[in-house]
Structures are given as C-alpha cells and as structure tokens.
C-alpha atoms as a PDB file:
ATOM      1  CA  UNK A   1      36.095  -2.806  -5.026  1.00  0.00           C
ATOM      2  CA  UNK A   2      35.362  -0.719  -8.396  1.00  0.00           C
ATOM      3  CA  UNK A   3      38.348   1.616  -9.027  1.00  0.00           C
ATOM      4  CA  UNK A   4      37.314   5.047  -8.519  1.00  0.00           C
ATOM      5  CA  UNK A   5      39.161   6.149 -11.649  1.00  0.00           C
ATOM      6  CA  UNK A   6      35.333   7.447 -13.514  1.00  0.00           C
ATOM      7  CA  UNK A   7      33.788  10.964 -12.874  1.00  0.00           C
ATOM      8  CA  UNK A   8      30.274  10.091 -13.239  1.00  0.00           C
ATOM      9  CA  UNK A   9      29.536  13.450 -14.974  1.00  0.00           C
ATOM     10  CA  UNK A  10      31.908  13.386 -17.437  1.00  0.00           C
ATOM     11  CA  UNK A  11      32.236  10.434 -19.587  1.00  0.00           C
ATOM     12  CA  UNK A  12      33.288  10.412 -23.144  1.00  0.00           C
ATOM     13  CA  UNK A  13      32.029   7.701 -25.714  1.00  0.00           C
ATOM     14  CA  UNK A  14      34.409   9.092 -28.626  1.00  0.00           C
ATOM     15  CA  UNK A  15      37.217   6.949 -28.605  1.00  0.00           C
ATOM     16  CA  UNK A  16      38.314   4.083 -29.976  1.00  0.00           C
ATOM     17  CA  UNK A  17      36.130   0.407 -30.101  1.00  0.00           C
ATOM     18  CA  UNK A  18      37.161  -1.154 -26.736  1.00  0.00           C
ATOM     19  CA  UNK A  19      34.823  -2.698 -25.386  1.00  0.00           C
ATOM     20  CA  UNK A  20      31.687  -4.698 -25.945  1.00  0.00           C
ATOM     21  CA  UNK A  21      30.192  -3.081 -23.164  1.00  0.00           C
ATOM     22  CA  UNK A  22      31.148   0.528 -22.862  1.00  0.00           C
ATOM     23  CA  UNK A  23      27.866   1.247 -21.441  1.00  0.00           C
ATOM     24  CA  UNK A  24      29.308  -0.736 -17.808  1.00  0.00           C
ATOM     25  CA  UNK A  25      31.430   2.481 -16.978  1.00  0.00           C
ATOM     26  CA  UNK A  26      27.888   4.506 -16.639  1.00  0.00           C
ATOM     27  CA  UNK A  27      26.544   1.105 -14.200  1.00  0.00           C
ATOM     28  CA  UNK A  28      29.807   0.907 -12.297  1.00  0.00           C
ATOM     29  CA  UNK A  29      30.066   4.962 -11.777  1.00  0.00           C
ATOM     30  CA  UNK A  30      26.378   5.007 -10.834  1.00  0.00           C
ATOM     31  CA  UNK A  31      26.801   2.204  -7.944  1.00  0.00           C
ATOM     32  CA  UNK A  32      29.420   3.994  -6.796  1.00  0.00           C
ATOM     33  CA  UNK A  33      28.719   7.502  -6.385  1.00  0.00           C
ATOM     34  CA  UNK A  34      25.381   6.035  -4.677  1.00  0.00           C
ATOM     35  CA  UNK A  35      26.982   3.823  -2.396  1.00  0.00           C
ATOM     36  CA  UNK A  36      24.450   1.035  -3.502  1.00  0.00           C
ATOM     37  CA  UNK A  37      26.614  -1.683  -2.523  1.00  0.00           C
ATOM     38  CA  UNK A  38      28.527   0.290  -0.152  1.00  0.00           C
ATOM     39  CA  UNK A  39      26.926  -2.229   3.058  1.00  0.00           C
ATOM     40  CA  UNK A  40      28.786  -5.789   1.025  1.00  0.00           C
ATOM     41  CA  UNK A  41      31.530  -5.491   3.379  1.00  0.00           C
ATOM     42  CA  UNK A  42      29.245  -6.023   6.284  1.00  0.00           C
ATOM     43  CA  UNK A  43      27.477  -9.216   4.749  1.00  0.00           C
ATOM     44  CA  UNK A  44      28.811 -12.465   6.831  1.00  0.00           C
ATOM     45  CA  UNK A  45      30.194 -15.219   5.103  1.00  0.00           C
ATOM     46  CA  UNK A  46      32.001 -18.675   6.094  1.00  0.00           C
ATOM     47  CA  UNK A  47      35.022 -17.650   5.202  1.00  0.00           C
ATOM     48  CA  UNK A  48      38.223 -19.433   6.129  1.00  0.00           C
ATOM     49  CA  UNK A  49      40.876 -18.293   4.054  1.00  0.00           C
ATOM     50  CA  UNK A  50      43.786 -16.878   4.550  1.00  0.00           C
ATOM     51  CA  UNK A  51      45.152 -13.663   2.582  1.00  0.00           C
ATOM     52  CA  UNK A  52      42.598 -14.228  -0.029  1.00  0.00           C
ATOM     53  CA  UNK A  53      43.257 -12.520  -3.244  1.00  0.00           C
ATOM     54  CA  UNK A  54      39.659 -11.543  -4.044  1.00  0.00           C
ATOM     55  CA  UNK A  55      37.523 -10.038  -0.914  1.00  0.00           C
ATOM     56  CA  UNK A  56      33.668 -11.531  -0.718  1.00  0.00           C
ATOM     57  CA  UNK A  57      32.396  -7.906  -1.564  1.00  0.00           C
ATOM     58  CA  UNK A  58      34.331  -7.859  -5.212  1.00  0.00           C
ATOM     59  CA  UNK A  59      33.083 -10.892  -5.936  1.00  0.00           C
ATOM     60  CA  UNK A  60      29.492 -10.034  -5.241  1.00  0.00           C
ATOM     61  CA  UNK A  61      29.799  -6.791  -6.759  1.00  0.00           C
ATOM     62  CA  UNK A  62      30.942  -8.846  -9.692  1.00  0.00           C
ATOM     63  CA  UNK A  63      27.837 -10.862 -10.019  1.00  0.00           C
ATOM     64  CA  UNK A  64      25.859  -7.974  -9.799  1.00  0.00           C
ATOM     65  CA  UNK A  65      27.356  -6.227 -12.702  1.00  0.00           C
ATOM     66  CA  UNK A  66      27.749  -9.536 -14.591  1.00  0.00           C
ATOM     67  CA  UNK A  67      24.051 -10.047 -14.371  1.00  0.00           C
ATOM     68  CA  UNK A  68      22.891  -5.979 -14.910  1.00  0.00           C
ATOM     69  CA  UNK A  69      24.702  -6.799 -17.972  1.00  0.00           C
ATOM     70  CA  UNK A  70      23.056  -9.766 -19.353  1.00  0.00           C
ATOM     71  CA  UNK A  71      25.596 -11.912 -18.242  1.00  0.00           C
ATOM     72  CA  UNK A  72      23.893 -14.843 -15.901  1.00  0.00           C
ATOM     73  CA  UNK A  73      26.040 -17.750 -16.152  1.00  0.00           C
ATOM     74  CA  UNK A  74      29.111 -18.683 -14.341  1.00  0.00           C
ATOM     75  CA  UNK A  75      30.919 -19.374 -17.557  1.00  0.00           C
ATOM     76  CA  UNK A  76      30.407 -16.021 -18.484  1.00  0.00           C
ATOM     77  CA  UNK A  77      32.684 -14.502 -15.626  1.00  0.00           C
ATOM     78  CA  UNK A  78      35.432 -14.993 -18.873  1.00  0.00           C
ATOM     79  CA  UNK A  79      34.169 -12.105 -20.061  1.00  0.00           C
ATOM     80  CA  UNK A  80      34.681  -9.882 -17.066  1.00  0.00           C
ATOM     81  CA  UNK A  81      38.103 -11.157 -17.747  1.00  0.00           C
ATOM     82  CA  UNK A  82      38.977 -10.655 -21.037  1.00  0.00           C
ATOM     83  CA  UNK A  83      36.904  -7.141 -21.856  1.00  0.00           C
ATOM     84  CA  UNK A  84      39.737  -4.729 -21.813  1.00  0.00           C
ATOM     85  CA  UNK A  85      37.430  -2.331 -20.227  1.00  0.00           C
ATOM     86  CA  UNK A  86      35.893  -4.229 -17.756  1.00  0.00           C
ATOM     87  CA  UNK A  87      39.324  -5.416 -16.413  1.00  0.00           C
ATOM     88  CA  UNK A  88      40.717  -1.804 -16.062  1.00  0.00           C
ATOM     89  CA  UNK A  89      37.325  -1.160 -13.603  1.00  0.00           C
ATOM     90  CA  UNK A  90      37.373  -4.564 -11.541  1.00  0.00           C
ATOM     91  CA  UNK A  91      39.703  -7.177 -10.463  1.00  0.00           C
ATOM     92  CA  UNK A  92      37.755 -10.017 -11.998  1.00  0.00           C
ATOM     93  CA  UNK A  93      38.525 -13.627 -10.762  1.00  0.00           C
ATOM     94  CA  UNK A  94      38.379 -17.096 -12.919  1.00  0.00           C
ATOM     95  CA  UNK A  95      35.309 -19.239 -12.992  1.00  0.00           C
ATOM     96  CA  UNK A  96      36.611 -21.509 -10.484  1.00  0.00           C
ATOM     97  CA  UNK A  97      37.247 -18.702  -7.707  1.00  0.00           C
ATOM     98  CA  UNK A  98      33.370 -17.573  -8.570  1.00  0.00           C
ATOM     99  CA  UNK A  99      32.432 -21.499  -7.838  1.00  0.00           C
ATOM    100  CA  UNK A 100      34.132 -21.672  -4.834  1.00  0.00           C
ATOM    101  CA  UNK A 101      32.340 -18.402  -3.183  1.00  0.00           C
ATOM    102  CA  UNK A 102      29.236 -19.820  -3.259  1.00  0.00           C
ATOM    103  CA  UNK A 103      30.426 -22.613  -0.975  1.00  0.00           C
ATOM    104  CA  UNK A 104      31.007 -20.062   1.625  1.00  0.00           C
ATOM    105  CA  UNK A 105      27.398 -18.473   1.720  1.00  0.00           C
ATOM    106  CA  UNK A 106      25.104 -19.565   4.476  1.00  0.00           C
ATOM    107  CA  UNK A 107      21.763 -19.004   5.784  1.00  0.00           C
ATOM    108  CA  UNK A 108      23.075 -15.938   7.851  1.00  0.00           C
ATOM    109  CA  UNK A 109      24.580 -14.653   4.137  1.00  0.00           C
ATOM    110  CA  UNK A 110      21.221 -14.897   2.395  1.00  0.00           C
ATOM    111  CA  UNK A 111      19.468 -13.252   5.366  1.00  0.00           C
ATOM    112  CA  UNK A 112      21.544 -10.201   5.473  1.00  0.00           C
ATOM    113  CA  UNK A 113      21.208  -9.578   1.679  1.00  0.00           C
ATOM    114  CA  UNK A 114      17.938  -9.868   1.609  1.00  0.00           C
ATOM    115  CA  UNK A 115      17.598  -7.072   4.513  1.00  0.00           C
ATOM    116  CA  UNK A 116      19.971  -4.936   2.576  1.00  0.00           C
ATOM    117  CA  UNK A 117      18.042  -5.137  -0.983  1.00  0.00           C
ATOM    118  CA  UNK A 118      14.610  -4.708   1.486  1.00  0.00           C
ATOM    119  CA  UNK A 119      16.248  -1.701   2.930  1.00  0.00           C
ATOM    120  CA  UNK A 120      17.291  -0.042  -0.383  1.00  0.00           C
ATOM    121  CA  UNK A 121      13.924  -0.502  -2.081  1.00  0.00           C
ATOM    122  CA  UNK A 122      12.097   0.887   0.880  1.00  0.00           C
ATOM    123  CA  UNK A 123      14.514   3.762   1.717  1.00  0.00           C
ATOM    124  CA  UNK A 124      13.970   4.926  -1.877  1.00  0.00           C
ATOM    125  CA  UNK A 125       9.857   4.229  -1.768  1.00  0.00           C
ATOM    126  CA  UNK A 126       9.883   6.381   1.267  1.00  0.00           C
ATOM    127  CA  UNK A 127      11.818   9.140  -0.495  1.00  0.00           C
ATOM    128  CA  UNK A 128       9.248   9.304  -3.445  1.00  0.00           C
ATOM    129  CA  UNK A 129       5.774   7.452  -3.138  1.00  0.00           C
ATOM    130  CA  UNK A 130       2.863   9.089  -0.958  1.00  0.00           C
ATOM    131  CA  UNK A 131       0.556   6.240  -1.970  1.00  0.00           C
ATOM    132  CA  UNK A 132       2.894   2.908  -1.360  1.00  0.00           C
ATOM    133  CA  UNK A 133       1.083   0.240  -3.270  1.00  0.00           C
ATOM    134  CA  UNK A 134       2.408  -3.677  -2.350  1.00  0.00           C
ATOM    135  CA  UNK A 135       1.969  -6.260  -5.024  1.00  0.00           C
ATOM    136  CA  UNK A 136       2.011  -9.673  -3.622  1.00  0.00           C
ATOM    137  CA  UNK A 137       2.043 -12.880  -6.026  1.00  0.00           C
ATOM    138  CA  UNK A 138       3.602 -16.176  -6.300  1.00  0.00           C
ATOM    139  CA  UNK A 139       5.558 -17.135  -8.873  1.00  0.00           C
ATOM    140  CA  UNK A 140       8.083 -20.344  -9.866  1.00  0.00           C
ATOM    141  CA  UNK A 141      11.591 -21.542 -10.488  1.00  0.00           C
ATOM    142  CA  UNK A 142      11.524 -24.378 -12.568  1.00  0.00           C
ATOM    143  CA  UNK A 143      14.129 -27.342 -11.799  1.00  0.00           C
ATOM    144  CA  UNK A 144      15.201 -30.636 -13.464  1.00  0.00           C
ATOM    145  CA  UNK A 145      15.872 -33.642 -12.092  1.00  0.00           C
ATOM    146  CA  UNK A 146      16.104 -34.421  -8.159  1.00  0.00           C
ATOM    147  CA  UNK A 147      16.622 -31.092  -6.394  1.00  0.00           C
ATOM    148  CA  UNK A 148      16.078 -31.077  -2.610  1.00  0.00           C
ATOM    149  CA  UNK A 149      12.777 -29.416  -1.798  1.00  0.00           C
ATOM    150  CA  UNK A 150      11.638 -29.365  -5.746  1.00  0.00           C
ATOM    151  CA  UNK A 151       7.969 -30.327  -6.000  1.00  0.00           C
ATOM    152  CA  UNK A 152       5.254 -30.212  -8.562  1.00  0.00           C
ATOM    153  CA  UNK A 153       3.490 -26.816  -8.655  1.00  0.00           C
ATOM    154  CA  UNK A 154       0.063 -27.644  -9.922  1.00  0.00           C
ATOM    155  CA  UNK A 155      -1.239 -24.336 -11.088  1.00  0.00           C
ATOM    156  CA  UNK A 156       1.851 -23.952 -12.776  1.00  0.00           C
ATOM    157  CA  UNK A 157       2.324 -27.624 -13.965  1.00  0.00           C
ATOM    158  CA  UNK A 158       5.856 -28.044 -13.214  1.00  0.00           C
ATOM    159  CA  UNK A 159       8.575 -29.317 -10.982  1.00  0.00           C
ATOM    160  CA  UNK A 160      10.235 -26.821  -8.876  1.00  0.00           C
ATOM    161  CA  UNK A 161      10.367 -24.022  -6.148  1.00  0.00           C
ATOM    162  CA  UNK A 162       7.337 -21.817  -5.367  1.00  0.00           C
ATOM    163  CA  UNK A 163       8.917 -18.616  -4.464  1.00  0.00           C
ATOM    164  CA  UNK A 164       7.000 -15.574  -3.079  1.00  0.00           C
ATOM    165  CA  UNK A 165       7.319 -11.697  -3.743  1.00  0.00           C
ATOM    166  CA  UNK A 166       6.605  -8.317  -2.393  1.00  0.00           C
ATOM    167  CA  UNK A 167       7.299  -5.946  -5.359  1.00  0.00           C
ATOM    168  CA  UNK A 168       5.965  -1.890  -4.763  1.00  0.00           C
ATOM    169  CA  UNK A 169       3.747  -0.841  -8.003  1.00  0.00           C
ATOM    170  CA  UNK A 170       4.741   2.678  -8.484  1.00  0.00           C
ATOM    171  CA  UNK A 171       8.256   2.327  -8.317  1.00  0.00           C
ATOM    172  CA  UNK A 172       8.441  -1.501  -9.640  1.00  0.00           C
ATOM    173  CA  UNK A 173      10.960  -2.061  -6.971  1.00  0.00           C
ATOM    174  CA  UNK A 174      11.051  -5.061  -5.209  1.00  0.00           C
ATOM    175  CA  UNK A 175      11.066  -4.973  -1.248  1.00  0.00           C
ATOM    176  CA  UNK A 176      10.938  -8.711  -0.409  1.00  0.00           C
ATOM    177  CA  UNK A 177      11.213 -12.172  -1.561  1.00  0.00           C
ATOM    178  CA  UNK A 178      11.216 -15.074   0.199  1.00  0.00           C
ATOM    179  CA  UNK A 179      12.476 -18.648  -1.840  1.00  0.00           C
ATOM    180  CA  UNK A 180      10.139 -21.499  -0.595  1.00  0.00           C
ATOM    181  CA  UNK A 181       9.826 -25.587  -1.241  1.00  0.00           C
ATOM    182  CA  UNK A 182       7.762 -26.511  -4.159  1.00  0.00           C
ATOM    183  CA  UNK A 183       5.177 -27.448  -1.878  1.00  0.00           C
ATOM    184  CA  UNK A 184       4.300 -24.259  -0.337  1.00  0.00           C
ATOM    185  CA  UNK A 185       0.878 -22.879  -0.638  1.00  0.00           C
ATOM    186  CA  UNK A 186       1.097 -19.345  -2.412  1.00  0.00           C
ATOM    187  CA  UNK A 187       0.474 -17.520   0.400  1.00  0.00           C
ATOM    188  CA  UNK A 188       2.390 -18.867   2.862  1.00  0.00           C
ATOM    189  CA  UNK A 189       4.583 -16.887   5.103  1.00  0.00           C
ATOM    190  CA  UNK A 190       3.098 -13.447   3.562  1.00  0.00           C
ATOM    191  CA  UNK A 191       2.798 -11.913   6.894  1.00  0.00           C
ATOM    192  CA  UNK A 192       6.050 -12.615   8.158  1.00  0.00           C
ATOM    193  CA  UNK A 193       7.274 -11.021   4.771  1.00  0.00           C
ATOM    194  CA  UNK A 194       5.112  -8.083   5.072  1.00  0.00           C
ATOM    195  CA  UNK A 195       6.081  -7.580   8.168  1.00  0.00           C
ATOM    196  CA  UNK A 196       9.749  -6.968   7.393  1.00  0.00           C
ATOM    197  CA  UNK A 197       8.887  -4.850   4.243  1.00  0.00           C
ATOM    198  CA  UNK A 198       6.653  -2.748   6.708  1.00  0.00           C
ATOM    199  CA  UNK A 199       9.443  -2.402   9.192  1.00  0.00           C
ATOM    200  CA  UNK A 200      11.576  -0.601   6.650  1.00  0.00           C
ATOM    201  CA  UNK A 201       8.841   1.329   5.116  1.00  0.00           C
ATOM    202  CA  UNK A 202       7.891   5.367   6.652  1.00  0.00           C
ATOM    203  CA  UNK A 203       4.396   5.369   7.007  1.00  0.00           C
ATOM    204  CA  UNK A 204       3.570   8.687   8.573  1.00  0.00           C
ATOM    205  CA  UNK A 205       0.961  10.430   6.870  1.00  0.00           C
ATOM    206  CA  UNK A 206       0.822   7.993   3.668  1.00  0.00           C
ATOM    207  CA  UNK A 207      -1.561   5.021   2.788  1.00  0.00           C
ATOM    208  CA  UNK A 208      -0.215   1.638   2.111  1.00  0.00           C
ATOM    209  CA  UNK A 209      -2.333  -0.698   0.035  1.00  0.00           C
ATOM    210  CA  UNK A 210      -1.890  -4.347  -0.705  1.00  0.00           C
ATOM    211  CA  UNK A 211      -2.977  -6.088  -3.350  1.00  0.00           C
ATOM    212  CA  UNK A 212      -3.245  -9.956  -4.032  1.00  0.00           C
ATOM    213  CA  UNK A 213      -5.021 -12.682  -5.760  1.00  0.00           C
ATOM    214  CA  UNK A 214      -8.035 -15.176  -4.362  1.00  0.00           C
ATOM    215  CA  UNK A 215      -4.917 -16.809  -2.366  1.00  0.00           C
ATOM    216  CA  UNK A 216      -4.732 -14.425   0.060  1.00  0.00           C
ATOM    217  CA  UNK A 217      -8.110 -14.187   0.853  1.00  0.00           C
ATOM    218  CA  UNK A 218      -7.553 -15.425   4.375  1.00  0.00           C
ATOM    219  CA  UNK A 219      -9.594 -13.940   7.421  1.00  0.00           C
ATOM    220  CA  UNK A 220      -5.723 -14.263   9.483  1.00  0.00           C
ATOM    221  CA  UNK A 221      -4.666 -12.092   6.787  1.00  0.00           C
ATOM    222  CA  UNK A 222      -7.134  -9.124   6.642  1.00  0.00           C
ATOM    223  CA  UNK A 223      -7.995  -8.761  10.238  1.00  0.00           C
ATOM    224  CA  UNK A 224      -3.682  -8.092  10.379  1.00  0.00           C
ATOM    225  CA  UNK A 225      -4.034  -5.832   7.611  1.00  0.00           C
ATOM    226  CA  UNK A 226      -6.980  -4.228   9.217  1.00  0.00           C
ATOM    227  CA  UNK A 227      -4.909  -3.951  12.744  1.00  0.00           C
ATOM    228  CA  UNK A 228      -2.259  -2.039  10.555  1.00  0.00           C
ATOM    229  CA  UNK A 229      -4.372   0.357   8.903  1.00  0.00           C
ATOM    230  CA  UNK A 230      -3.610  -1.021   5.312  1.00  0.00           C
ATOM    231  CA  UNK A 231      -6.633  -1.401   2.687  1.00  0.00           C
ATOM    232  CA  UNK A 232      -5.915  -4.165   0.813  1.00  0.00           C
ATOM    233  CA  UNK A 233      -7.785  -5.713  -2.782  1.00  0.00           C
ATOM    234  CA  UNK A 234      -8.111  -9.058  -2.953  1.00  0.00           C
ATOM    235  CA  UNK A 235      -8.952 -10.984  -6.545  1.00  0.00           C
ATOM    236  CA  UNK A 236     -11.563 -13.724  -5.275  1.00  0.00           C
END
C-alpha cells in the first residue's frame, strides 16, 4: 500500500525536476490521510496464488491513481514504473501482472466495489447536502466488433452497452451505476439502483429529489417514489 513517507501538510515543490507528475504526492497523501481506499483489503477476489508479490489492494490502488492521473491504458502502467517519483510512493507491477488481475475479479468483486464507491459518495452527501438532489440518465459505452451483450443503442446510434447512473447534483458525486446489455431500456433496473443509493443515504429531516428524463415516466416508478416521500421531475 502507498508508503506513508508524505506529511500531507507539508510538501515542498522546490527541488529539483523529478518527476512528470509531482502533483501525485498531493493525490497519494490525500487518499491516505482519508482512508479513501482504506476498505480494498476487504474486496473478494479469486485469488489462488501463493506468496504473491503484489497484494489485490496495491494493484487497485494503482489503477486508481493511474487513471486520477490521466493515465487509462494498461500500457501505461510503464509509467508508474519508470517515474522516479512514483516508484519511491508505490510498488508498481509490469503490464503483464496488471493483465493477469483482472482475470481474478468476479461478480462478487464488482459488487463489493460498487457498495464501497456508493458508500463513500453517500457518507460524504450526508455530511454536507440538506437538499440531496439524484440525477438519473442513461448513457453508453461504445464497442467494436463482437462483444458479448453489445447491441445497437438506437437513440444513440451505436453498438454497445447501455449503462445507467445515479450521480447527486450538488456535490457531482456519483452514488450508483449499474453496467447493462446494449439492449436495455434506459430505465431499467432504476429502482433496484435507487434503492441501494437510498439505503446509504441519511434522510432525517432533509428532502431528496429525483430527477429524470420522459424515460422514467413510469406510473411503477412514481407511486415508489411517492411511497418514499421523494418529489421527483420528470422531462416528458
């Protein structure tokens, strides 16, 4: 896990051209004096190695700085490597050892992230909106060639998936997501997904609101949003 050789509060940008990313000490020092990935080691995984080099939580909290960085290809885990900065705060692995993790994720791995990034968007909504706003949309991950579950999307005109997302307005934080077939209608699943978000979220003494486009005008929909006491604006 990150080194805890960094005092968050006093860092020094004087010295000498290092790195092409001296602003990663300020990410990697913030993530850890707010334990924001502190719950990786709990995440399952199918892991049967033995006396593995690299635990599953470095490598995630790799790809998590890799990407807050810009970096969002596998090939670009060389750079992790060969930044003599970045090497002093993580123990990167090769390309190859990033491949291989990914082999060892299953449904039960995807599940339990997504319940820890729903749990650390609402925790901080709860901390600092009164008036929790959800925005709930569609939107699309394009693919090429045969992928399983790929379809057209008509409304976007292409192939691909038709994922669906909970995102808070005030805070721009997202508190749900949930990665669907091509096929999927835009609004399917929504209450299942709000359900989790409103699991997480403190309602006492705040409003929640929802808003959503003409397909989630759906009578199933509003009489459960009316059960829960949320108002809701629907685009028709």
């Amino acid at each position: 896990m990150i080194q805890s050789i960094f005092n968050f509060d006093n860092i020094n940008f004087n010295g000498g051209n290092i790195s092409c990313d001296g602003g990663s000490i300020l990410l990697l020092s913030f993530l850890k004096k707010y334990n924001l990935l502190s719950s990786l080691d709990d995440i399952p995984f199918n892991d049967t190695r033995r006396l593995p080099k690299y635990s599953n939580s470095d490598i995630v909290t790799q790809i998590v700085l890799r990407n807050l960085l810009g970096y969002f290809n596998q090939a670009d885990q060389m750079t992790l490597i060969d930044d003599p900065l970045l090497s002093q705060c993580i123990n990167a692995c090769s390309q190859p050892t990033l491949s291989r993790f990914f082999d060892r994720i299953n449904m039960k791995t995807n599940m339990t992230i997504k319940e820890h990034i729903q749990r650390l968007g609402c925790d901080y909504v709860n901390r600092h909106v009164e008036n929790i706003i959800l925005d709930v949309d569609s939107t699309k991950t394009q693919t090429h060639g045969h992928q399983e579950a790929s379809a057209y999307i008509y409304h976007y005109g292409v192939n691909g998936y038709h994922p669906m997302m909970i995102n808070e307005y005030n805070t721009k934080l997202l508190l749900s997501s949930n990665f669907r077939t091509g096929a999927a209608y835009s609004s399917n699943g929504f209450i299942n997904e709000l359900k989790e978000v409103l699991a997480h979220l403190d309602r006492k003494g705040k409003t929640v609101s929802m808003r959503g486009d003409s397909a989630f005008y759906n009578t199933e929909f509003m009489d459960y949003m009316h059960h829960e006491d949320i108002q809701y604006y629907i685009r028709a």
